[in-house]
PDB file of N, CA and C in Angstrom:
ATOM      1  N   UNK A   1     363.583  61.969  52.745  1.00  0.00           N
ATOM      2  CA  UNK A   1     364.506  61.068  53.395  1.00  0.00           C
ATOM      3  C   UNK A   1     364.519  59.743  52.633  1.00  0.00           C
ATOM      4  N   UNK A   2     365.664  58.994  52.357  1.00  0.00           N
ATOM      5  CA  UNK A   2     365.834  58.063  51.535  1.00  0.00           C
ATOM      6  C   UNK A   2     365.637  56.392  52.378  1.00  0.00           C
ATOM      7  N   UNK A   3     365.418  55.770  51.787  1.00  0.00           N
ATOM      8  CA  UNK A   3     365.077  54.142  52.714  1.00  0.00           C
ATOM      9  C   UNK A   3     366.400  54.025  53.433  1.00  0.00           C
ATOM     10  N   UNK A   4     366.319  53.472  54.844  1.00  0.00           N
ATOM     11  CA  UNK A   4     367.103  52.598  55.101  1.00  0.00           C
ATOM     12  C   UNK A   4     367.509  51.498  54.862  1.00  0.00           C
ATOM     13  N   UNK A   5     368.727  50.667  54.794  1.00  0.00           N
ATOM     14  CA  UNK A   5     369.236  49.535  54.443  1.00  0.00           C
ATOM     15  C   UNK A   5     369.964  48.834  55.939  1.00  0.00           C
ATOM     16  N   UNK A   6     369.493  48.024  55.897  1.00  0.00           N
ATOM     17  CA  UNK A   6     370.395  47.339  57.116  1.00  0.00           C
ATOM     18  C   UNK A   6     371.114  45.997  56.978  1.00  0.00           C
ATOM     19  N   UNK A   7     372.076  45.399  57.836  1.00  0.00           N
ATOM     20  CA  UNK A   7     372.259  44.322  57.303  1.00  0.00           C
ATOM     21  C   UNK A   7     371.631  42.919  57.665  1.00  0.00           C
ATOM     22  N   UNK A   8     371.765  42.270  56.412  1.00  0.00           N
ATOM     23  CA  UNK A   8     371.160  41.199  56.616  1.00  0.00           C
ATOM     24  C   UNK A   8     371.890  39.630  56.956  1.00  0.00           C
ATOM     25  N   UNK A   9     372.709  39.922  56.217  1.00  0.00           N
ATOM     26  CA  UNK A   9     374.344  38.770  57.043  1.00  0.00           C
ATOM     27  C   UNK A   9     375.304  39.492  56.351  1.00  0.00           C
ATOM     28  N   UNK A  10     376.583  38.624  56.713  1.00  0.00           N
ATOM     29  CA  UNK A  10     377.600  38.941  56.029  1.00  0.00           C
ATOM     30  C   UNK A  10     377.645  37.370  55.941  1.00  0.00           C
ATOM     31  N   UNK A  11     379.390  37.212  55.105  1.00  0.00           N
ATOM     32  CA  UNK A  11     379.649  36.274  54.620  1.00  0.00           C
ATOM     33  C   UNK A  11     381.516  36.359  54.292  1.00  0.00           C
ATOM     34  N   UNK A  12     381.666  35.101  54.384  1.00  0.00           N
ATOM     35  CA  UNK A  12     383.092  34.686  54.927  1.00  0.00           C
ATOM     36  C   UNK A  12     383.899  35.254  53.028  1.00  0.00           C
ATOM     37  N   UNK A  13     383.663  35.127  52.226  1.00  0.00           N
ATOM     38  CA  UNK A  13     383.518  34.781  50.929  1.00  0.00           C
ATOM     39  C   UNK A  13     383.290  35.590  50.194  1.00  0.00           C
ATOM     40  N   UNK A  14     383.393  36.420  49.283  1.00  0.00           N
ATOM     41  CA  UNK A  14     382.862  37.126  48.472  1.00  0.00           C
ATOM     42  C   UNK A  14     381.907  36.826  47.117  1.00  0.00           C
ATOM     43  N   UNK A  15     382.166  35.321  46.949  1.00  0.00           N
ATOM     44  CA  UNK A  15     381.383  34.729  45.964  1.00  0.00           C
ATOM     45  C   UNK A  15     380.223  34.136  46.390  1.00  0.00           C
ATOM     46  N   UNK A  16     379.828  33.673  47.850  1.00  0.00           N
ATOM     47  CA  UNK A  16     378.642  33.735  48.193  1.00  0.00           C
ATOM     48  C   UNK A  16     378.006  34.896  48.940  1.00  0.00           C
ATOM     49  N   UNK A  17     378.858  35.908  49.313  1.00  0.00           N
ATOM     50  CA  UNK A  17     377.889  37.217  49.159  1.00  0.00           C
ATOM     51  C   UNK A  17     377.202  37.730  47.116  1.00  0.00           C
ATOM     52  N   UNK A  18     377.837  37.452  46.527  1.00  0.00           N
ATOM     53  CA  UNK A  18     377.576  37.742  45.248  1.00  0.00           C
ATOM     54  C   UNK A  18     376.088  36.366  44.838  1.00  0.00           C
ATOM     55  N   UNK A  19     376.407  35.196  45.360  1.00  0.00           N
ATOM     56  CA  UNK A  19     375.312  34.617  44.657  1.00  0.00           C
ATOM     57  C   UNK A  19     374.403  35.005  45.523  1.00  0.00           C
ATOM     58  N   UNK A  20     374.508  35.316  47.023  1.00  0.00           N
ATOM     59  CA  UNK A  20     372.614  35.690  47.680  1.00  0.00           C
ATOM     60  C   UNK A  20     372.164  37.343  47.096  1.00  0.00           C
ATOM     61  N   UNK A  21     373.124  38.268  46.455  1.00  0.00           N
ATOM     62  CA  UNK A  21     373.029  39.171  46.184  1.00  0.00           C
ATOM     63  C   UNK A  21     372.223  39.206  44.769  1.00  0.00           C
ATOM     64  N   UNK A  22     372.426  38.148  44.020  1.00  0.00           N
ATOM     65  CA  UNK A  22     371.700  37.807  42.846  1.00  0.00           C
ATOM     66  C   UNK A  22     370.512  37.435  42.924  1.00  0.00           C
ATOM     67  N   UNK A  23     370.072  36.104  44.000  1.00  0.00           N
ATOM     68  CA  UNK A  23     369.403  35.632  44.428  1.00  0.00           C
ATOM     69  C   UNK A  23     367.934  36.633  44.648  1.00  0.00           C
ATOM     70  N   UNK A  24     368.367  37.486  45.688  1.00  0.00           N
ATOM     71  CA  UNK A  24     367.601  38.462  46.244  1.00  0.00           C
ATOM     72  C   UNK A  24     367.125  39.430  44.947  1.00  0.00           C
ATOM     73  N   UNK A  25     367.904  39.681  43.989  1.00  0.00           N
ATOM     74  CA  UNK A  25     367.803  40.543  43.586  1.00  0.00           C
ATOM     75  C   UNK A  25     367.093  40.028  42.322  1.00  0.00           C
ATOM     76  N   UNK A  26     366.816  39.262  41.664  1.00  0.00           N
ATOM     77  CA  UNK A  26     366.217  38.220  40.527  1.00  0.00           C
ATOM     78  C   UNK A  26     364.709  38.024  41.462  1.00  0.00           C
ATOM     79  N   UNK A  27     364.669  37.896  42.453  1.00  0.00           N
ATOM     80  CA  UNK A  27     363.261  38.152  43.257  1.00  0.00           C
ATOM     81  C   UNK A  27     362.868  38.784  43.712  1.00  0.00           C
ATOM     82  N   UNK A  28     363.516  40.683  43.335  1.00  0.00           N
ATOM     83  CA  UNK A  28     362.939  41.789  43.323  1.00  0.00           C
ATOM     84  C   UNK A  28     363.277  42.454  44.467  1.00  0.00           C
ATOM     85  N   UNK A  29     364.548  42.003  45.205  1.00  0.00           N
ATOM     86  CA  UNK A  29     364.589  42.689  46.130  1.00  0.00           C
ATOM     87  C   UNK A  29     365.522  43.866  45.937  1.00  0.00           C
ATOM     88  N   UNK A  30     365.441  44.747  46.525  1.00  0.00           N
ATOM     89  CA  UNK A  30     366.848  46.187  46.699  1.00  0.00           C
ATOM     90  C   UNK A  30     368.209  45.767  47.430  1.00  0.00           C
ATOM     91  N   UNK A  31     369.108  45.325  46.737  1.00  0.00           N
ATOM     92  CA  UNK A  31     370.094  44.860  48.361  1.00  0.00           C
ATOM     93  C   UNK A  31     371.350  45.291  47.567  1.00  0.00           C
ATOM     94  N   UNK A  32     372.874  45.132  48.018  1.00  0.00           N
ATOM     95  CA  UNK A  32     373.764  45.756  47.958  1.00  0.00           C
ATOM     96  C   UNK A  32     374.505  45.422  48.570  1.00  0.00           C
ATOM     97  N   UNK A  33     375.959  45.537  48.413  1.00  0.00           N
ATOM     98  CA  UNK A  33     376.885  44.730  48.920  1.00  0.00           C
ATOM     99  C   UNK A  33     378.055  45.952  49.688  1.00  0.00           C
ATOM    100  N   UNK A  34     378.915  45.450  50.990  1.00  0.00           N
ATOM    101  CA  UNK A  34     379.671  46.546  51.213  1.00  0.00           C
ATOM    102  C   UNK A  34     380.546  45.551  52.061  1.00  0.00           C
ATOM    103  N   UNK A  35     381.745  46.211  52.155  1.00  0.00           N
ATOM    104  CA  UNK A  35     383.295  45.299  52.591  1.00  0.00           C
ATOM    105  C   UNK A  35     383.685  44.173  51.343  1.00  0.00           C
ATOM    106  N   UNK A  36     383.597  44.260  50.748  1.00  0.00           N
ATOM    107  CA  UNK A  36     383.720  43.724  49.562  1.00  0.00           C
ATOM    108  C   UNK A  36     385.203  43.253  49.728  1.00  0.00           C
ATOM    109  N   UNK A  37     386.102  44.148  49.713  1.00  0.00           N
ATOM    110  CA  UNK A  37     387.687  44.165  49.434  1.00  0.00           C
ATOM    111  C   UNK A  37     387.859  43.449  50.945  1.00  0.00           C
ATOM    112  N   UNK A  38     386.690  43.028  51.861  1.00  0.00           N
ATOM    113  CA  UNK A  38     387.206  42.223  52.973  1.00  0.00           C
ATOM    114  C   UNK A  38     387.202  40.809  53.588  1.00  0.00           C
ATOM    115  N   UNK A  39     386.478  40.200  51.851  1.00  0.00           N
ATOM    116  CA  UNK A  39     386.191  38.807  52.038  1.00  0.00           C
ATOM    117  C   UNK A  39     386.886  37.655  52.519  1.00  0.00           C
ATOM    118  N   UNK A  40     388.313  38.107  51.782  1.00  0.00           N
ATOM    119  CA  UNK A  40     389.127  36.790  52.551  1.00  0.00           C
ATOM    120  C   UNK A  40     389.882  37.332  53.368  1.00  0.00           C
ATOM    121  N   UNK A  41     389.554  38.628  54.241  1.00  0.00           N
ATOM    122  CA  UNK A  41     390.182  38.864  55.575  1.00  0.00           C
ATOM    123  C   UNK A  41     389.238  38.356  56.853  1.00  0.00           C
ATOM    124  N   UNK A  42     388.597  37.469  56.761  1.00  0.00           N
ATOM    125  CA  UNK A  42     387.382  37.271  58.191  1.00  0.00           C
ATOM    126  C   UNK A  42     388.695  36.323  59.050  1.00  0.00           C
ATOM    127  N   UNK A  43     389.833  36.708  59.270  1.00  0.00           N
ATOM    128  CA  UNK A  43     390.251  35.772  60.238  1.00  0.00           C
ATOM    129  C   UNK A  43     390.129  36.161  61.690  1.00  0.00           C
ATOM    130  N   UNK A  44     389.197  35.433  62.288  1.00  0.00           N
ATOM    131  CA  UNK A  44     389.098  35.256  63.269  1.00  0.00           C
ATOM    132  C   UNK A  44     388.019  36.447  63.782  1.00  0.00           C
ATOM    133  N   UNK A  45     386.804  36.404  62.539  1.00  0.00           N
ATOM    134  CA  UNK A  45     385.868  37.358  62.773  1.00  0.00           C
ATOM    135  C   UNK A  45     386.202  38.926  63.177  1.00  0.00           C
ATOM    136  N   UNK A  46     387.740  39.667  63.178  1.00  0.00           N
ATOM    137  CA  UNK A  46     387.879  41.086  62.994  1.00  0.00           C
ATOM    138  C   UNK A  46     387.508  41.629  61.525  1.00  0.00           C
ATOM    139  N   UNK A  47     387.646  41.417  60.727  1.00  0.00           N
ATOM    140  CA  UNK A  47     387.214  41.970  59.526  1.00  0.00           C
ATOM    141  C   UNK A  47     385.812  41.915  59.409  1.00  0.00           C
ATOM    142  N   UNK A  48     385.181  41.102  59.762  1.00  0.00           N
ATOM    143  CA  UNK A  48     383.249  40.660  59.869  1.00  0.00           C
ATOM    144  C   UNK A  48     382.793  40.360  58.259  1.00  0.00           C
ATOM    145  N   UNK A  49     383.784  40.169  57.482  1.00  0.00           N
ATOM    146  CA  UNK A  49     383.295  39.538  55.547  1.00  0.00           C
ATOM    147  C   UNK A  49     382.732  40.899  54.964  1.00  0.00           C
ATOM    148  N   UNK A  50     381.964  40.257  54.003  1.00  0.00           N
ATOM    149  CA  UNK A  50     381.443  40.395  53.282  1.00  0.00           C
ATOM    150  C   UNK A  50     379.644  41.492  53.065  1.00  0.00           C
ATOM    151  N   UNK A  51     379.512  42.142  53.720  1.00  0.00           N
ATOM    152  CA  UNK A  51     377.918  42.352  54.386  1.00  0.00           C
ATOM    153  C   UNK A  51     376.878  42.429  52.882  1.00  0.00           C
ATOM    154  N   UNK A  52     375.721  42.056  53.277  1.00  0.00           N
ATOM    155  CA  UNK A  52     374.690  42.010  52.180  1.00  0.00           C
ATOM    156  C   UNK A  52     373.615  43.125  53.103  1.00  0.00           C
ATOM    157  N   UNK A  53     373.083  44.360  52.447  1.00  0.00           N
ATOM    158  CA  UNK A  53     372.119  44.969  53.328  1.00  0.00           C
ATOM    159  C   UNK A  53     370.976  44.824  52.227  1.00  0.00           C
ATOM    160  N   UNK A  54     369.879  45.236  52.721  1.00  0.00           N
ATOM    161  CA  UNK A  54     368.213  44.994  51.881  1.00  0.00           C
ATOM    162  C   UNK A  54     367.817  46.526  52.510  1.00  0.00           C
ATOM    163  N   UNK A  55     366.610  46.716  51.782  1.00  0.00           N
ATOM    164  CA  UNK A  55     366.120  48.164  52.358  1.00  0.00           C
ATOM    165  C   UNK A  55     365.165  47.232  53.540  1.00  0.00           C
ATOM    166  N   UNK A  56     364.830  47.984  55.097  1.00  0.00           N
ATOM    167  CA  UNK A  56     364.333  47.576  55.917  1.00  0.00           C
ATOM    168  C   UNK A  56     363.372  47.046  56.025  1.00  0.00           C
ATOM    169  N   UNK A  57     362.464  47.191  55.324  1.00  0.00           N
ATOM    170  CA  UNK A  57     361.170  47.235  54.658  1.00  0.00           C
ATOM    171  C   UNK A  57     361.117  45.829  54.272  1.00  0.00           C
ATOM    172  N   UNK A  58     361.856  45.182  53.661  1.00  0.00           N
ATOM    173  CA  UNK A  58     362.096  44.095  52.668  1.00  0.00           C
ATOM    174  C   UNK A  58     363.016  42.940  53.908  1.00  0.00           C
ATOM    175  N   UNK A  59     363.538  43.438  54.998  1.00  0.00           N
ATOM    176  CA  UNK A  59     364.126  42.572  55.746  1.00  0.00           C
ATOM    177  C   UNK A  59     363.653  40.925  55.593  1.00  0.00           C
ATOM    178  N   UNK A  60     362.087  40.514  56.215  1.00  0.00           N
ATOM    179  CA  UNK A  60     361.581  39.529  56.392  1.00  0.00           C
ATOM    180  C   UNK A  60     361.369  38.475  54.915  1.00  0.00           C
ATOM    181  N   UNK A  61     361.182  39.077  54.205  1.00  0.00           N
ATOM    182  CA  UNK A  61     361.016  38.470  52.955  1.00  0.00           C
ATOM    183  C   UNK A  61     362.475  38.143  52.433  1.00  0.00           C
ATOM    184  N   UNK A  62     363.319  38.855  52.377  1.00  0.00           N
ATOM    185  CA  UNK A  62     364.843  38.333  52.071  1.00  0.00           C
ATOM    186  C   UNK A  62     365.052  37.315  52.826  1.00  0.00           C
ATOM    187  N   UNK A  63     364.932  37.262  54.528  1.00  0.00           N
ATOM    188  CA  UNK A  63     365.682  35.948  55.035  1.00  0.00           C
ATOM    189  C   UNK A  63     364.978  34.707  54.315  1.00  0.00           C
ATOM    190  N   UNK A  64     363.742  35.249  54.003  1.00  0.00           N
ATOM    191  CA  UNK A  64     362.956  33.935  53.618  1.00  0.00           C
ATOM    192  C   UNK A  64     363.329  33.609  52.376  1.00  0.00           C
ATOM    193  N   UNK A  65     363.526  34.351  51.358  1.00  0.00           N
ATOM    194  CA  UNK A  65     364.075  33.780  50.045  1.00  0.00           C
ATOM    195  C   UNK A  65     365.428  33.341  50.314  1.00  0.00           C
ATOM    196  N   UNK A  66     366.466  33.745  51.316  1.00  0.00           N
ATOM    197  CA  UNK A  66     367.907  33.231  51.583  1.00  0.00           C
ATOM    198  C   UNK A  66     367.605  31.695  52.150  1.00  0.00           C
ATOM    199  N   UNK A  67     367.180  31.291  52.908  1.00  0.00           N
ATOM    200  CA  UNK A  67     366.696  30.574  53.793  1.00  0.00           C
ATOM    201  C   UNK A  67     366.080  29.477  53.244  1.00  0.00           C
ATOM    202  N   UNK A  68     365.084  30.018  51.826  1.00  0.00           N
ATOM    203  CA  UNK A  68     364.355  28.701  51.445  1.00  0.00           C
ATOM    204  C   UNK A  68     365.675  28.348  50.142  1.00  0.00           C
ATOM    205  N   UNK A  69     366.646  29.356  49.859  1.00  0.00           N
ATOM    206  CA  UNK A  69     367.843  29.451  48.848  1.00  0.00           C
ATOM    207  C   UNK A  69     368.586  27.987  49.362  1.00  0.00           C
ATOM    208  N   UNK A  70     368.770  28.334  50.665  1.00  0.00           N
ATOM    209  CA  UNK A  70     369.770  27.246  51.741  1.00  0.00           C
ATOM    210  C   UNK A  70     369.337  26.203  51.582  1.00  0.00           C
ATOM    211  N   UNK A  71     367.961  25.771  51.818  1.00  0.00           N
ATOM    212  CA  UNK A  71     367.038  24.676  52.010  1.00  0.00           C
ATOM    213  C   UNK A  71     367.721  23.863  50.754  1.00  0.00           C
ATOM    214  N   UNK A  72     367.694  24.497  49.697  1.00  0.00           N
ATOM    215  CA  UNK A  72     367.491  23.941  48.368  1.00  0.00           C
ATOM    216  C   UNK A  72     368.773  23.134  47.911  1.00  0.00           C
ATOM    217  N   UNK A  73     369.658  24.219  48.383  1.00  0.00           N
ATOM    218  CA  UNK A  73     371.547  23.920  48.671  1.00  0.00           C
ATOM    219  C   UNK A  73     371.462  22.433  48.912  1.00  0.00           C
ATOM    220  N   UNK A  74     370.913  22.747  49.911  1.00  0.00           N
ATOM    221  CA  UNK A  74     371.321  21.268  51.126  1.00  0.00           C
ATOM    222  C   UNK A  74     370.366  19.795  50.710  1.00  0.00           C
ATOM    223  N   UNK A  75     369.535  20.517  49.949  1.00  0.00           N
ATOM    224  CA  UNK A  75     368.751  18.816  49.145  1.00  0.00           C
ATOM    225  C   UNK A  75     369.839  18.573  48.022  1.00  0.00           C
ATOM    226  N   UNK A  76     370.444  19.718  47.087  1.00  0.00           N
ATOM    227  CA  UNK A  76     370.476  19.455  46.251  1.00  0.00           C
ATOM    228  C   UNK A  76     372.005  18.601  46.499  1.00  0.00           C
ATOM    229  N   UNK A  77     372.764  19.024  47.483  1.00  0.00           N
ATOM    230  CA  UNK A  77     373.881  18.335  48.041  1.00  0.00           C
ATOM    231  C   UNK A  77     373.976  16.625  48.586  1.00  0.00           C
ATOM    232  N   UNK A  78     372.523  16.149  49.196  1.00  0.00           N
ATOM    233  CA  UNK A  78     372.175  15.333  49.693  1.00  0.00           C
ATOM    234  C   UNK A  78     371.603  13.956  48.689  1.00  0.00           C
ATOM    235  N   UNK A  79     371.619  14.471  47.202  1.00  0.00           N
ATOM    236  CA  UNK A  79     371.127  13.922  46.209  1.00  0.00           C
ATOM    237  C   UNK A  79     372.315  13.298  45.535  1.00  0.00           C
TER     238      UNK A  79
END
């Protein structure tokens, strides 16, 4: 039986599903992208973006590399 993948967010955007997809993945994680062709349809949250999934396993450690990713965003914006 093969790993599960679940999701971990989606995203309004297709170019910031692509940079946390890098992100994750430059720090060893398994992740993968799906709705792709539905990035700039999120109007009004029926389409749901962009989704990023991780294998399950790896869940907790991804939010944390996304998360400390964000952190970094937002200093580097504030500078």
């Amino acid at each position: 039986m093969g790993q599960s993948y679940i999701i971990l967010r989606s995203y309004s955007h297709a170019h910031q599903a692509d940079l946390a997809l890098n992100k994750l993945k430059s720090e060893g994680i398994d992740a993968h992208l799906s709705d792709t062709n539905m990035g700039g349809l999120n109007y009004m949250g029926v389409a749901g973006g962009v989704k990023i999934h991780v294998a399950e396993e790896d869940i907790h450690r991804a939010q944390d590399i996304l998360s400390a990713n964000q952190s970094d965003l937002n200093e580097d914006q504030m500078k």
